[in-house]
C-alpha atoms as a PDB file:
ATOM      1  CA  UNK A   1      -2.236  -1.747   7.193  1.00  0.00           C
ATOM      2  CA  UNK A   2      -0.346   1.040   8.761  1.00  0.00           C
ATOM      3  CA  UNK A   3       2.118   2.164   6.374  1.00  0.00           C
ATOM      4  CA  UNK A   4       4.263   4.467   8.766  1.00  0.00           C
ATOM      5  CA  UNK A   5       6.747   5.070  11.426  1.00  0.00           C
ATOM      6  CA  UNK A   6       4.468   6.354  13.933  1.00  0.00           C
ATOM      7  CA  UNK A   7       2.733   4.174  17.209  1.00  0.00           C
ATOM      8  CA  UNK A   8      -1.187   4.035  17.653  1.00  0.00           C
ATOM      9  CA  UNK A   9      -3.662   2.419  19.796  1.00  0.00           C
ATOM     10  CA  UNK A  10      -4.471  -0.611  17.942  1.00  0.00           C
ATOM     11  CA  UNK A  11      -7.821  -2.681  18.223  1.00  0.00           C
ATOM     12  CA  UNK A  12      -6.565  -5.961  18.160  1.00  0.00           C
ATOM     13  CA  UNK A  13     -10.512  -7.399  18.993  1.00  0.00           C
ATOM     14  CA  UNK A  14     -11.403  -6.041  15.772  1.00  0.00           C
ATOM     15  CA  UNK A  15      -8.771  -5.912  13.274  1.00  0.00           C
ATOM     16  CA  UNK A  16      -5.901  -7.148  12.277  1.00  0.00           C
ATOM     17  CA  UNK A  17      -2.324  -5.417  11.892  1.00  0.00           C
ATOM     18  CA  UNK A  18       0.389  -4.780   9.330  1.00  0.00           C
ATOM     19  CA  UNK A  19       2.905  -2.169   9.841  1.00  0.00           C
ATOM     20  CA  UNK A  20       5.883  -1.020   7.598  1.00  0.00           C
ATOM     21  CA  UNK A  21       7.840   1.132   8.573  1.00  0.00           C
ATOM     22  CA  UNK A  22       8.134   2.793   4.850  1.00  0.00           C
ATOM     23  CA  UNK A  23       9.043   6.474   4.309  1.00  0.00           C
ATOM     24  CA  UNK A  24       9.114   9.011   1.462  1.00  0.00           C
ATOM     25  CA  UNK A  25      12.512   9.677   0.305  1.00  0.00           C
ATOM     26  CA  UNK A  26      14.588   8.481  -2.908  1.00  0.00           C
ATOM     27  CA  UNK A  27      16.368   6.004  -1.186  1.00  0.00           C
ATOM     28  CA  UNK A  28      13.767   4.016  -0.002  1.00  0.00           C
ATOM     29  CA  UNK A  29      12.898   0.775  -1.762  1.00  0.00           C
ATOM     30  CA  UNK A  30       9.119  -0.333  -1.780  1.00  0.00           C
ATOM     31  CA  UNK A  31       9.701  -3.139  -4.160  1.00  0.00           C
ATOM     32  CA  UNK A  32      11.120  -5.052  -0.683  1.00  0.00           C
ATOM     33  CA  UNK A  33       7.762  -5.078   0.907  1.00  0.00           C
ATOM     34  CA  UNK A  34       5.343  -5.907  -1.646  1.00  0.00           C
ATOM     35  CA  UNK A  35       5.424  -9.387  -1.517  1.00  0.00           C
ATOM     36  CA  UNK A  36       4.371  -9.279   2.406  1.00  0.00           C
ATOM     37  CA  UNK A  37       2.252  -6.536   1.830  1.00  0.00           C
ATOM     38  CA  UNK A  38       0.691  -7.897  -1.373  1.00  0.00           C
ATOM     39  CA  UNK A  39       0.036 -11.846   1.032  1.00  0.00           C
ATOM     40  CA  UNK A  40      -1.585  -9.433   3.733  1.00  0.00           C
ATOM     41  CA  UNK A  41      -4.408  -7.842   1.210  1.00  0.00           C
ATOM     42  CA  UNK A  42      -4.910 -11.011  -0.360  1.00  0.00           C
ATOM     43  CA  UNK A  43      -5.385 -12.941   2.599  1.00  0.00           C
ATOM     44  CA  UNK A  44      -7.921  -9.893   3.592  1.00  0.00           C
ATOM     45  CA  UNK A  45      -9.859  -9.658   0.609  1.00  0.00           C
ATOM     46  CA  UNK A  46     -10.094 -13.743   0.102  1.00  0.00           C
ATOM     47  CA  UNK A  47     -12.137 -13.374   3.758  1.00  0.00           C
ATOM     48  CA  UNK A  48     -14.471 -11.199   2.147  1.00  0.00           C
ATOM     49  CA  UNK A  49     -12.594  -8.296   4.554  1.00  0.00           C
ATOM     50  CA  UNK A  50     -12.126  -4.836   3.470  1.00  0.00           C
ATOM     51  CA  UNK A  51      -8.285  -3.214   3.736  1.00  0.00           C
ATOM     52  CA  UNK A  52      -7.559   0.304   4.825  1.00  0.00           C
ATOM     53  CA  UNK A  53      -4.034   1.778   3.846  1.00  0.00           C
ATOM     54  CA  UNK A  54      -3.236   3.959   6.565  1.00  0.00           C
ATOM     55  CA  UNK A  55       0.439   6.129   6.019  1.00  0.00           C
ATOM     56  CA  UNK A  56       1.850   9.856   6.908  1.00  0.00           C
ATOM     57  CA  UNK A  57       1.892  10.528   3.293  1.00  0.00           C
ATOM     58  CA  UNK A  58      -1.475   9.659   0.652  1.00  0.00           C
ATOM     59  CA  UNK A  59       1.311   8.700  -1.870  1.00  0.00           C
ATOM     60  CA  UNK A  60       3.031   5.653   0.211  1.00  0.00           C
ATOM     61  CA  UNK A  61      -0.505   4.196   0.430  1.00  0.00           C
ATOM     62  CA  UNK A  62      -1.364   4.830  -3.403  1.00  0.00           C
ATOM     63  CA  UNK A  63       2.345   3.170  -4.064  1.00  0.00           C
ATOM     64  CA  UNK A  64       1.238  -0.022  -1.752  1.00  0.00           C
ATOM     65  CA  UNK A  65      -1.996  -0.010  -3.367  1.00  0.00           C
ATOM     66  CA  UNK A  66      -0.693  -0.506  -6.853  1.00  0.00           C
ATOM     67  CA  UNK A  67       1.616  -2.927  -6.401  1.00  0.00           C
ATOM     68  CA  UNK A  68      -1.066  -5.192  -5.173  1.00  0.00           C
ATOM     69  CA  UNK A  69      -3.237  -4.264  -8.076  1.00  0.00           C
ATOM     70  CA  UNK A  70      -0.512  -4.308 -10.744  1.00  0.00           C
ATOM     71  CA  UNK A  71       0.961  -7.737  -8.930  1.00  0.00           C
ATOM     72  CA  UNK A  72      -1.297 -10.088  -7.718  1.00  0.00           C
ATOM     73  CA  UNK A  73      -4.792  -8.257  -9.623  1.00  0.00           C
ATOM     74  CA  UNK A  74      -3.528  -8.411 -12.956  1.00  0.00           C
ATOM     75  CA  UNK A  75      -4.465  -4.783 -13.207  1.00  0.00           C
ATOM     76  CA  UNK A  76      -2.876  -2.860 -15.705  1.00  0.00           C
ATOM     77  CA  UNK A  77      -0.083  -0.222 -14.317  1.00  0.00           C
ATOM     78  CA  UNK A  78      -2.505   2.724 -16.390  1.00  0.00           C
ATOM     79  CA  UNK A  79      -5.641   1.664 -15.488  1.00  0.00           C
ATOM     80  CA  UNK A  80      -4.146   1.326 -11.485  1.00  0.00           C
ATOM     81  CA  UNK A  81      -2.537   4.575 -11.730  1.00  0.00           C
ATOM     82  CA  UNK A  82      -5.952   5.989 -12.564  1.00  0.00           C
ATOM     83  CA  UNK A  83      -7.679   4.313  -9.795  1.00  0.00           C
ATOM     84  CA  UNK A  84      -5.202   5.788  -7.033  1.00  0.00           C
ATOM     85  CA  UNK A  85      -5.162   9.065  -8.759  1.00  0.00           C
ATOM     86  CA  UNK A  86      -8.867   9.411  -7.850  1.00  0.00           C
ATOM     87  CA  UNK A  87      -7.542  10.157  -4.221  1.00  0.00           C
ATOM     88  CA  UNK A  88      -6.318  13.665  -5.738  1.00  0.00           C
ATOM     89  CA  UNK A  89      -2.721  12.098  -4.633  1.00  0.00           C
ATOM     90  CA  UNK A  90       0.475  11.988  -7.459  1.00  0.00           C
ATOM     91  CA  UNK A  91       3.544   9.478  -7.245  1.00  0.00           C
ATOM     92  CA  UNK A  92       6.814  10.685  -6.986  1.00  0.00           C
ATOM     93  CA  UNK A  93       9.110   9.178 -10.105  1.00  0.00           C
ATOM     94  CA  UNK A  94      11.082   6.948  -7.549  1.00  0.00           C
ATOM     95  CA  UNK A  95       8.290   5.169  -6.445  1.00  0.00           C
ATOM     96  CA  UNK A  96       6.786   5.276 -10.113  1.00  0.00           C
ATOM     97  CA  UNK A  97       9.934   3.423 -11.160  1.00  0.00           C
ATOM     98  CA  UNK A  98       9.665   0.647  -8.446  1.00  0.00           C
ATOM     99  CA  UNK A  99       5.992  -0.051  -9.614  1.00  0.00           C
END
């Protein structure tokens, strides 16, 4: 899942795509992309695949990540935040208030 603005060579043989075209500012509102983004990692994961979060900043990865733990895992938002904190990334309080 590429998480950005920014082109690359994809590998369309071997993988398959999503790209949002999210960025890190105030005004931005993740809460509009979970539900495709949270259907694309389920779909993945129910295939016995293995997702890779790919954005310009750790944080908009973290931010996708949780929403698909907190929303379709059942994970609680503490024990999620403490999973994606592992990556040595924080969550800006905009984003923290969309989770």
């Amino acid at each position: 899942m590429n998480v950005t603005s920014k082109e690359y060579t994809k590998r369309n043989k071997y993988f398959n795509y999503l790209t949002i075209d999210l960025h890190n500012n105030t005004e931005e509102d993740v809460k509009k992309f979970y539900r495709i983004t949270n259907r694309f990692i389920k779909t993945a994961l129910s295939r016995k695949g293995k997702i890779f979060i790919h954005a310009s900043d750790l944080q908009l990865a973290a931010v996708v990540a949780m929403g698909y733990m907190i929303g379709v895992a059942k994970i609680p938002m503490k024990q999620s935040l403490k999973q994606v904190l592992k990556g040595k990334t924080e969550i800006a309080p905009h984003f923290m208030k969309q989770i």
